[in-house]
C-alpha atoms as a PDB file:
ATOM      1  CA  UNK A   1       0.000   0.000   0.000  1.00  0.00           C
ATOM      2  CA  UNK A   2       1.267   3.517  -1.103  1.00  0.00           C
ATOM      3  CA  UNK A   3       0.973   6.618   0.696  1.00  0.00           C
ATOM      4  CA  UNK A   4      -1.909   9.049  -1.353  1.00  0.00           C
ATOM      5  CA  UNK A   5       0.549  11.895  -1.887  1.00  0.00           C
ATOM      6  CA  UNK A   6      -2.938  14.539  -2.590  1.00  0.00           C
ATOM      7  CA  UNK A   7      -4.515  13.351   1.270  1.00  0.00           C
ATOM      8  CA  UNK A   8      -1.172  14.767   2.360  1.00  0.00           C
ATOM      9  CA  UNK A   9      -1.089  17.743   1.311  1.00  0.00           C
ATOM     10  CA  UNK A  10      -4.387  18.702   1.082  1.00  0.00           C
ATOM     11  CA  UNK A  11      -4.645  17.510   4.880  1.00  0.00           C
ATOM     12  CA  UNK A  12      -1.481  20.263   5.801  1.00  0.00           C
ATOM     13  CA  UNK A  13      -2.211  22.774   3.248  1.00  0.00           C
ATOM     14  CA  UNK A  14      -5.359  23.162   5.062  1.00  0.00           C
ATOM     15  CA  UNK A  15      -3.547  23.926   8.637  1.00  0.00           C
ATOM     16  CA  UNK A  16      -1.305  26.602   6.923  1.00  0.00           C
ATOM     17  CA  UNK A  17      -4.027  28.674   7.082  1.00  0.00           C
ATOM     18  CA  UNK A  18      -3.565  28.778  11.031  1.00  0.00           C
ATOM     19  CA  UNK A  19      -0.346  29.829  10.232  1.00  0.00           C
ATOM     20  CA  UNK A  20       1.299  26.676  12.246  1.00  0.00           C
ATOM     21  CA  UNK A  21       1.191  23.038  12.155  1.00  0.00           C
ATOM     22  CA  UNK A  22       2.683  22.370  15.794  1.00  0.00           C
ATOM     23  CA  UNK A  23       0.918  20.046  17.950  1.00  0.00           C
ATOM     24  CA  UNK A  24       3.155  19.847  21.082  1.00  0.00           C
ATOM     25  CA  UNK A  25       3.931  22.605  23.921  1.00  0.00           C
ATOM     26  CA  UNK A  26       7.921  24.493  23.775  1.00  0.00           C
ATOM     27  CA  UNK A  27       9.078  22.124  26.502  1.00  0.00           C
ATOM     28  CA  UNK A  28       8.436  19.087  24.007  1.00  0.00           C
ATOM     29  CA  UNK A  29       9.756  20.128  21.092  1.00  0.00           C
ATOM     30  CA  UNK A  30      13.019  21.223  22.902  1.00  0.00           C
ATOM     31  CA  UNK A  31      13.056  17.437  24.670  1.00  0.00           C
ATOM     32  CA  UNK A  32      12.969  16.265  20.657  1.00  0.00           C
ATOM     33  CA  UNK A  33      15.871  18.115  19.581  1.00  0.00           C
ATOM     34  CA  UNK A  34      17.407  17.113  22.707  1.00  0.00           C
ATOM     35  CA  UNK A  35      16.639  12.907  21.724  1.00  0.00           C
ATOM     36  CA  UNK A  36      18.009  14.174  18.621  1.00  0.00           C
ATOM     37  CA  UNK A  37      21.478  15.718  19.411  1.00  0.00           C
ATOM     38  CA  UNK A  38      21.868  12.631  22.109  1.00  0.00           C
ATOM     39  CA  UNK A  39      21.347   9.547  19.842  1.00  0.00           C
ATOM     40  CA  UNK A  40      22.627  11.265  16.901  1.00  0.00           C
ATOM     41  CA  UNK A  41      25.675  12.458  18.649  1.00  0.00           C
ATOM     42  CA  UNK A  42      26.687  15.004  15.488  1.00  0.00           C
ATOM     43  CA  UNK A  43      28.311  17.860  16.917  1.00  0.00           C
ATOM     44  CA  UNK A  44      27.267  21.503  16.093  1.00  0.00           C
ATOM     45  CA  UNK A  45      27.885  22.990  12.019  1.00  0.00           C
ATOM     46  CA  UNK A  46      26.673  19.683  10.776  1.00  0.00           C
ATOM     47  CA  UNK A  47      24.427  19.225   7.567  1.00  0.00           C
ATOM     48  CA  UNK A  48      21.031  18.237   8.419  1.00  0.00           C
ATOM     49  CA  UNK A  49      17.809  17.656   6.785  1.00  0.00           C
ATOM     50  CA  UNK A  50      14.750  18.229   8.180  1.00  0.00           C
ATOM     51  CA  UNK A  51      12.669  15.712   6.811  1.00  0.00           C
ATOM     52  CA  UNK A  52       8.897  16.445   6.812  1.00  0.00           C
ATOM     53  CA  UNK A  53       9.595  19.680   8.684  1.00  0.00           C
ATOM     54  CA  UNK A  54       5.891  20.864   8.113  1.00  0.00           C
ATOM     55  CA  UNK A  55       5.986  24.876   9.257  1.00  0.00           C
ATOM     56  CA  UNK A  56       9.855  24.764  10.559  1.00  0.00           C
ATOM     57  CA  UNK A  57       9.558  24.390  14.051  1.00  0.00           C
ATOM     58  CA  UNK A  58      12.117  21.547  14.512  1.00  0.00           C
ATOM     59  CA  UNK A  59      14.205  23.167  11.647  1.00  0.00           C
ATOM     60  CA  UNK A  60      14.615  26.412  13.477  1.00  0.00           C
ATOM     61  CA  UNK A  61      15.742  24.342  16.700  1.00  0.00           C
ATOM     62  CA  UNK A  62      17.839  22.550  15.393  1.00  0.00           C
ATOM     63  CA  UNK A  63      19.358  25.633  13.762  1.00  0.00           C
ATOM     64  CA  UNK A  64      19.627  27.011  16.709  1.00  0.00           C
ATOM     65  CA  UNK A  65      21.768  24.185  18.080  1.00  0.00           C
ATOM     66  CA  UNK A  66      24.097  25.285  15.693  1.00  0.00           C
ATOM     67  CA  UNK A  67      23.173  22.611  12.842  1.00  0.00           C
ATOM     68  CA  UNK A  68      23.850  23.664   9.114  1.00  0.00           C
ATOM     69  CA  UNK A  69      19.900  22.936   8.270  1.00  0.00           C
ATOM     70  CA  UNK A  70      17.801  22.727   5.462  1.00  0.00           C
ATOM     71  CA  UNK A  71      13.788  21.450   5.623  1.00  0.00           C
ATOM     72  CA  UNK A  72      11.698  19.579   3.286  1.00  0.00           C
ATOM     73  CA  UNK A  73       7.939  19.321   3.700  1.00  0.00           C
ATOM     74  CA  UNK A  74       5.000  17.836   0.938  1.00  0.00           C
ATOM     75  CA  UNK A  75       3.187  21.067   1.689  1.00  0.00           C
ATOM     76  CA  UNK A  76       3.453  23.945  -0.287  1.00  0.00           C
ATOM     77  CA  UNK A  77       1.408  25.962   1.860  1.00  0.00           C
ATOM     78  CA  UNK A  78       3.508  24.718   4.798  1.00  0.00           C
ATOM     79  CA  UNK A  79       6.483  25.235   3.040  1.00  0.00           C
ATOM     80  CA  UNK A  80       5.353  29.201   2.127  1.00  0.00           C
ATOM     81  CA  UNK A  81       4.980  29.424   6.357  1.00  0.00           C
ATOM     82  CA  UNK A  82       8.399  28.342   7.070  1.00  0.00           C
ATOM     83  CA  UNK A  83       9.912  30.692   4.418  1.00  0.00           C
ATOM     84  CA  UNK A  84       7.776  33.566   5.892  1.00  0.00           C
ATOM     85  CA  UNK A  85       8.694  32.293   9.948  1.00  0.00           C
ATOM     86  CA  UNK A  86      12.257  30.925   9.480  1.00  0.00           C
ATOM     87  CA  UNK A  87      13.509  33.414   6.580  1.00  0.00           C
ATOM     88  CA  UNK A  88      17.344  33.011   7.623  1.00  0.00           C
ATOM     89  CA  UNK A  89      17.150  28.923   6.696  1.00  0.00           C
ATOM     90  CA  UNK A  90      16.525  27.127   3.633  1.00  0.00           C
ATOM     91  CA  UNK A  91      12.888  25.251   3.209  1.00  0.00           C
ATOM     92  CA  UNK A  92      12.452  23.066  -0.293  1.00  0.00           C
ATOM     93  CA  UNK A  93       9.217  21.555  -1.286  1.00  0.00           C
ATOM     94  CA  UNK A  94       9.694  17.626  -2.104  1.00  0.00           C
ATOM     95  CA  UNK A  95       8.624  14.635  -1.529  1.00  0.00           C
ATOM     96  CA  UNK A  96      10.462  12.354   0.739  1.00  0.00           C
ATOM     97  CA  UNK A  97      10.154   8.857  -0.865  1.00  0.00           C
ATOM     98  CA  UNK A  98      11.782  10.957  -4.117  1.00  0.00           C
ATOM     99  CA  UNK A  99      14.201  13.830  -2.102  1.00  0.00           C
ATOM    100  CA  UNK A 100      15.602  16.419  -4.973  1.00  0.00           C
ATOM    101  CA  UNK A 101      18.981  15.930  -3.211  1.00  0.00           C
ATOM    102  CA  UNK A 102      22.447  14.339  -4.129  1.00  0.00           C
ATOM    103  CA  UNK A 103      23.811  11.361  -3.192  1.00  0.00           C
ATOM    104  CA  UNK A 104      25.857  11.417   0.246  1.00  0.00           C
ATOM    105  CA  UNK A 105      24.286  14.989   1.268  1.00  0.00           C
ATOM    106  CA  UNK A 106      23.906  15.094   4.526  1.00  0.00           C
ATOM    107  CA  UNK A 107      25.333  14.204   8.304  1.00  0.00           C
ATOM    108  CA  UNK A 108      22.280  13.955   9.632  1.00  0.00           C
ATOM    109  CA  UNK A 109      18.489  13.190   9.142  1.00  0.00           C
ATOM    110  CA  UNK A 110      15.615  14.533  11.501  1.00  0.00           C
ATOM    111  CA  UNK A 111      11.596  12.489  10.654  1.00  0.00           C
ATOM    112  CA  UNK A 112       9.776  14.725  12.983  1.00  0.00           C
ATOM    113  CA  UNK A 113       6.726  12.142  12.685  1.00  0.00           C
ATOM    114  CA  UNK A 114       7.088  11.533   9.723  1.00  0.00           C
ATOM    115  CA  UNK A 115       7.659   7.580   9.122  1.00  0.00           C
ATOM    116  CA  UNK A 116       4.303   6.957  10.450  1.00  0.00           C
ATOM    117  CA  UNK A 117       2.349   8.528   7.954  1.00  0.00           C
ATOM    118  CA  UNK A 118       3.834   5.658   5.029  1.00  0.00           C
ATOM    119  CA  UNK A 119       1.619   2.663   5.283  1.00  0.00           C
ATOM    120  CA  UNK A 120       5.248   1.356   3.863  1.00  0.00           C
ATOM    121  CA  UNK A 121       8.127   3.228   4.785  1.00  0.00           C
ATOM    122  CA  UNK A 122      10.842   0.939   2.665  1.00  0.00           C
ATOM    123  CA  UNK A 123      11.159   3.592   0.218  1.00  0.00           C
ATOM    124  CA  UNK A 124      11.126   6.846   2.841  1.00  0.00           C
ATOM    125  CA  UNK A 125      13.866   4.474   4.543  1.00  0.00           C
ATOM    126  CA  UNK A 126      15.969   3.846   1.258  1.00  0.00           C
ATOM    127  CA  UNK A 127      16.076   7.622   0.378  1.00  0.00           C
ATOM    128  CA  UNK A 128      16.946   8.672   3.625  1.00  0.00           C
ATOM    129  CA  UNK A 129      20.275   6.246   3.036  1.00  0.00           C
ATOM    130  CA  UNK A 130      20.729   7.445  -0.365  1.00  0.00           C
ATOM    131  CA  UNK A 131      21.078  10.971   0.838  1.00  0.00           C
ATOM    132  CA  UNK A 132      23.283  10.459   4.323  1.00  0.00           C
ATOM    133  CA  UNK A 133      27.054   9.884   3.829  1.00  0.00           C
ATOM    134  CA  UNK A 134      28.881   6.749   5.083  1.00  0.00           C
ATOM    135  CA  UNK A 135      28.635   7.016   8.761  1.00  0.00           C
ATOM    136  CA  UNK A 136      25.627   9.683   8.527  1.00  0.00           C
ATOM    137  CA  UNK A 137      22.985   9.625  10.850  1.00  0.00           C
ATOM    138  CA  UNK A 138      19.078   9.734  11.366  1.00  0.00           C
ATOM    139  CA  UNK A 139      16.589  10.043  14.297  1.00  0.00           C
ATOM    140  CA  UNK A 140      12.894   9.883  13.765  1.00  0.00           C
ATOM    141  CA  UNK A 141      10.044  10.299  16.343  1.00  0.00           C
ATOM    142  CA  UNK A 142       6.393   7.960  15.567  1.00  0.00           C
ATOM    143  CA  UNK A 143       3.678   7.542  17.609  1.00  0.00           C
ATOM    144  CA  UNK A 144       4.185   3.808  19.808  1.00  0.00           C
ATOM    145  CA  UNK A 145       1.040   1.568  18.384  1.00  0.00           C
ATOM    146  CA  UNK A 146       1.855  -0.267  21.850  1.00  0.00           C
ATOM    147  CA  UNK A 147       0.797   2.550  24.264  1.00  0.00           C
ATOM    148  CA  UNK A 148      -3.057   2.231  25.164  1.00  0.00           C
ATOM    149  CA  UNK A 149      -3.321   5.253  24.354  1.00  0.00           C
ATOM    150  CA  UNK A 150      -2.124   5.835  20.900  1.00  0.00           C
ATOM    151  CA  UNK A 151      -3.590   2.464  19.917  1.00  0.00           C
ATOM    152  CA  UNK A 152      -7.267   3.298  21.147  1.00  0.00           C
ATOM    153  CA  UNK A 153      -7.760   6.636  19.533  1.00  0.00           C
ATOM    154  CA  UNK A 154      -5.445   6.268  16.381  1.00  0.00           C
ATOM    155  CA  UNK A 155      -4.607   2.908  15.221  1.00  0.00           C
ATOM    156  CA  UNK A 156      -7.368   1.628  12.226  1.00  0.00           C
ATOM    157  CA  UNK A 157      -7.735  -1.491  14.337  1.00  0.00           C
ATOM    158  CA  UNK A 158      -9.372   0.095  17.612  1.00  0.00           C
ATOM    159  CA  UNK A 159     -12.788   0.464  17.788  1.00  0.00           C
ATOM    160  CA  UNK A 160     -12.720   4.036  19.204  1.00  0.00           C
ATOM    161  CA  UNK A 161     -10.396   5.052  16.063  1.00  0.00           C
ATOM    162  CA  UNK A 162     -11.113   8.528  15.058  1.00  0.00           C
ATOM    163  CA  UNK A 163      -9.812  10.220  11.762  1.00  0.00           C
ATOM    164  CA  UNK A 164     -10.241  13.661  13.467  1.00  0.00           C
ATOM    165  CA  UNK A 165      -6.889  15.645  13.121  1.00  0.00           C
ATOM    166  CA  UNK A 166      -4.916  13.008  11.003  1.00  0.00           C
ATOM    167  CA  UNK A 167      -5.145  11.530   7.548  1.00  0.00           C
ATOM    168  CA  UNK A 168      -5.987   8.443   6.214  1.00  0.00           C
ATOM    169  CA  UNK A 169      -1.981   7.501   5.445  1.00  0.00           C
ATOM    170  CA  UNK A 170      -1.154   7.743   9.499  1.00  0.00           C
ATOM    171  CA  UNK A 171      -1.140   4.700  11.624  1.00  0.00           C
ATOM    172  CA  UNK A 172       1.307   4.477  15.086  1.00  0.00           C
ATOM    173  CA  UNK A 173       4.246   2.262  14.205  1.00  0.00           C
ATOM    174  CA  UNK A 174       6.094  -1.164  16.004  1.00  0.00           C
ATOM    175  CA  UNK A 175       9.731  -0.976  16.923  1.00  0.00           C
ATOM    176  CA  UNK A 176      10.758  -3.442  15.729  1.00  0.00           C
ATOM    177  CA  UNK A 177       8.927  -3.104  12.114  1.00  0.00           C
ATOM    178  CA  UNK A 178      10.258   0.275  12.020  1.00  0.00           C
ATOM    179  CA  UNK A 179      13.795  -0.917  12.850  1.00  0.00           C
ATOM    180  CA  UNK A 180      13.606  -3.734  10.706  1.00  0.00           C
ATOM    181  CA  UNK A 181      12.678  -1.176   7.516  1.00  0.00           C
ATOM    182  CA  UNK A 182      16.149   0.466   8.179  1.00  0.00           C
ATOM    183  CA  UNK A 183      18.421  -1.773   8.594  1.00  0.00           C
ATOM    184  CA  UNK A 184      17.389  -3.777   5.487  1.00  0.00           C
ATOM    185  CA  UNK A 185      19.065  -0.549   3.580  1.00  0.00           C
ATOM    186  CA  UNK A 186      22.255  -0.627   5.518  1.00  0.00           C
ATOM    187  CA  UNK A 187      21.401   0.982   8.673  1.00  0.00           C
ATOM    188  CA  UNK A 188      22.718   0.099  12.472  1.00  0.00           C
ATOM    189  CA  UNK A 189      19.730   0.512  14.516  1.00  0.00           C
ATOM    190  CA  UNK A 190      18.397   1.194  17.456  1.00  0.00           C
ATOM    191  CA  UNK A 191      14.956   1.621  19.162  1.00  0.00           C
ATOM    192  CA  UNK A 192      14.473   3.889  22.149  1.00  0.00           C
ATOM    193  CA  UNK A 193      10.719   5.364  23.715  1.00  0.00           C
ATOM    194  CA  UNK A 194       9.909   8.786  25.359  1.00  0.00           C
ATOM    195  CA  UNK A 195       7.281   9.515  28.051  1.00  0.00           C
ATOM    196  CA  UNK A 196       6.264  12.883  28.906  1.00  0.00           C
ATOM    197  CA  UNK A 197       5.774  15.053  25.634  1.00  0.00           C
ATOM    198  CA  UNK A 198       2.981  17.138  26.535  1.00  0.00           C
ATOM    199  CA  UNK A 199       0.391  18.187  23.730  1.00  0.00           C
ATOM    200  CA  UNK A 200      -0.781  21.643  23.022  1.00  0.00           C
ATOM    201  CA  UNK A 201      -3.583  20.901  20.799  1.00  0.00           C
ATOM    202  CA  UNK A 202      -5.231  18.457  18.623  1.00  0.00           C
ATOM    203  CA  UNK A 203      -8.106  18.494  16.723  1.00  0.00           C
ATOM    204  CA  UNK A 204     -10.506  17.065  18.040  1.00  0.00           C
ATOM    205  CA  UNK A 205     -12.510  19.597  20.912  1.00  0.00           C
ATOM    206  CA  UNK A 206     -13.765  16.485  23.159  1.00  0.00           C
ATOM    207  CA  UNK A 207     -10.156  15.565  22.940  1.00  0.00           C
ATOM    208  CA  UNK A 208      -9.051  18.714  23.531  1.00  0.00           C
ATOM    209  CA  UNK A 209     -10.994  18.505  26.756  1.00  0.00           C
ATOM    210  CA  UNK A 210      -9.351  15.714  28.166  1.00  0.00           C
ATOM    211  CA  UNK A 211      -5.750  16.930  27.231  1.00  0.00           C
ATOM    212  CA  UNK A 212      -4.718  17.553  30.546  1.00  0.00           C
ATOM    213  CA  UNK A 213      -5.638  14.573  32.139  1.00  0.00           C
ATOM    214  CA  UNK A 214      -3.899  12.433  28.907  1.00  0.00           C
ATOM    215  CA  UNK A 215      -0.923  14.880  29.621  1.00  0.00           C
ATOM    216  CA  UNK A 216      -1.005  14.184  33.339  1.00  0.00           C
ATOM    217  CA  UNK A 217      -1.220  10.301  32.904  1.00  0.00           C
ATOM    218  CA  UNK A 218       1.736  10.122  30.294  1.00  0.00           C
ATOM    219  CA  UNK A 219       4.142  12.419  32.657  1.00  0.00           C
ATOM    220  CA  UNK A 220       3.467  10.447  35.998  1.00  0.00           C
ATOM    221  CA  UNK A 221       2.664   6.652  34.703  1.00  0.00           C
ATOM    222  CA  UNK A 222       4.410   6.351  31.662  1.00  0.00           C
ATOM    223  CA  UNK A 223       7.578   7.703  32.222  1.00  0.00           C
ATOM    224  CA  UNK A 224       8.497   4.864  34.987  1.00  0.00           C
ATOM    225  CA  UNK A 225      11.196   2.735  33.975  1.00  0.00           C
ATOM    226  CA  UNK A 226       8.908  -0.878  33.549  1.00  0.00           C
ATOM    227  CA  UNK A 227       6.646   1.348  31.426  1.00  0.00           C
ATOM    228  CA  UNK A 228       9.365   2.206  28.736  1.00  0.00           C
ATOM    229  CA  UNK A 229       8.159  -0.145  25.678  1.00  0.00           C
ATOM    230  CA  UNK A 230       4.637   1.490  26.086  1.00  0.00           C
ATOM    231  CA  UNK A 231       5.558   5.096  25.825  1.00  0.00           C
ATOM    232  CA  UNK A 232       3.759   6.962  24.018  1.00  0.00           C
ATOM    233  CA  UNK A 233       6.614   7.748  21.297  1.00  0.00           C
ATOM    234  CA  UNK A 234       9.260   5.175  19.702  1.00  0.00           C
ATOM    235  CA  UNK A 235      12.569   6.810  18.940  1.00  0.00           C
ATOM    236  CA  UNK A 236      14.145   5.305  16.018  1.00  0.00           C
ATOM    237  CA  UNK A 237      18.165   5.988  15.408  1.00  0.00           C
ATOM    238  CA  UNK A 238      20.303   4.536  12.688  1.00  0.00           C
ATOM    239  CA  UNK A 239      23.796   5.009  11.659  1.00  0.00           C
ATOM    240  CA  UNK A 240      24.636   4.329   7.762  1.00  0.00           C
ATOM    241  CA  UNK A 241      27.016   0.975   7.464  1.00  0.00           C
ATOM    242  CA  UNK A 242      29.664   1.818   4.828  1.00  0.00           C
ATOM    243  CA  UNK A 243      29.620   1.169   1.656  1.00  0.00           C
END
């Protein structure tokens, strides 16, 4: 199964007109970049690519950690935000199963929740290798299909699914799946989970309502250490092998 290329942009051309597309509080997007400069370990003034970078809120932070960035959304209207927010770093409009970049590009590789929104990531997987040098590096964030949560309001399988706020291509990933997509195009791989990322906003209002309390439950129950494998988010990391 492909990913419908029009449900994606359509479904984020629509939230440019909010002038954002950023679902999670300051604190949460800083704990991101934070995963990402830990597992990634690439030190400051390397080239990165922001991969699915939606209005250029991870872009600019990881900018600001003193990355050489560029960012890369589907979304031409999201695209035309991050130029207008971010005008000091570079935003292209591609999409990532066919990236308009060379061979051996980049040091780095940022899929801000991203992966999860290919019902078959093999090919998002292979061009992320194709464009990170020998040794280069990538990091990507997905909803955890194994946390109650995630499963019972957006996994096709639970009967309390609702399409409210995502599209039809989004489902929360496995690990190991995830894992396994990488390293069968020559990545080292590890899996890692994070508690605690507090949401701002989603679309739903009943959900809305209940934010708090989700936000509450995820920061006290989730983040103990026999929890880990049903945290809310899987934290994929992969270094290239060489050639």
């Amino acid at each position: 199964m492909s990913q419908d290329k029009q449900q994606e942009i359509a479904f984020f051309d629509k939230h440019a007109a909010a002038d954002d597309y950023n679902v999670f509080t300051p604190q949460a997007n800083e704990r991101l970049i934070d995963a990402f400069v830990e597992l990634s370990r690439l030190a400051p003034g390397a080239r990165v690519a922001d991969l699915g970078c939606g209005s250029g809120t991870f872009t600019a932070l990881l900018a600001h950690r003193g990355y050489d960035c560029i960012g890369l959304d589907l979304s031409p209207q999201l695209i035309a935000v991050a130029r207008h927010k971010y005008p000091g770093i570079a935003f292209v409009e591609g999409d990532l199963e066919r990236l308009p970049f060379p061979d051996a590009r980049f040091d780095g590789v940022f899929l801000g929740g991203v992966v999860h929104h290919f019902p078959d990531p093999a090919r998002c997987a292979a061009e992320v290798g194709r464009v990170l040098r020998p040794q280069g590096r990538f990091v990507a964030f997905d909803p955890n299909r194994r946390n109650p949560a995630m499963w019972l309001y957006r996994d096709h399988a639970s009967p309390f699914y609702s399409p409210i706020g995502v599209t039809p291509n989004e489902r929360p990933v496995v690990a190991s799946e995830v894992a396994a997509t990488f390293e069968r195009v020559g990545f080292r791989v590890s899996s890692h989970y994070l508690a605690g990322l507090a949401y701002r906003y989603v679309a739903s209002p009943r959900a809305q309502l209940l934010l708090p309390v989700y936000n509450a439950i995820d920061a006290a129950i989730f983040g103990l250490p026999f929890m880990q494998r049903l945290r809310p988010f899987v934290l994929t990391a992969g270094v290239k092998r060489p050639a």
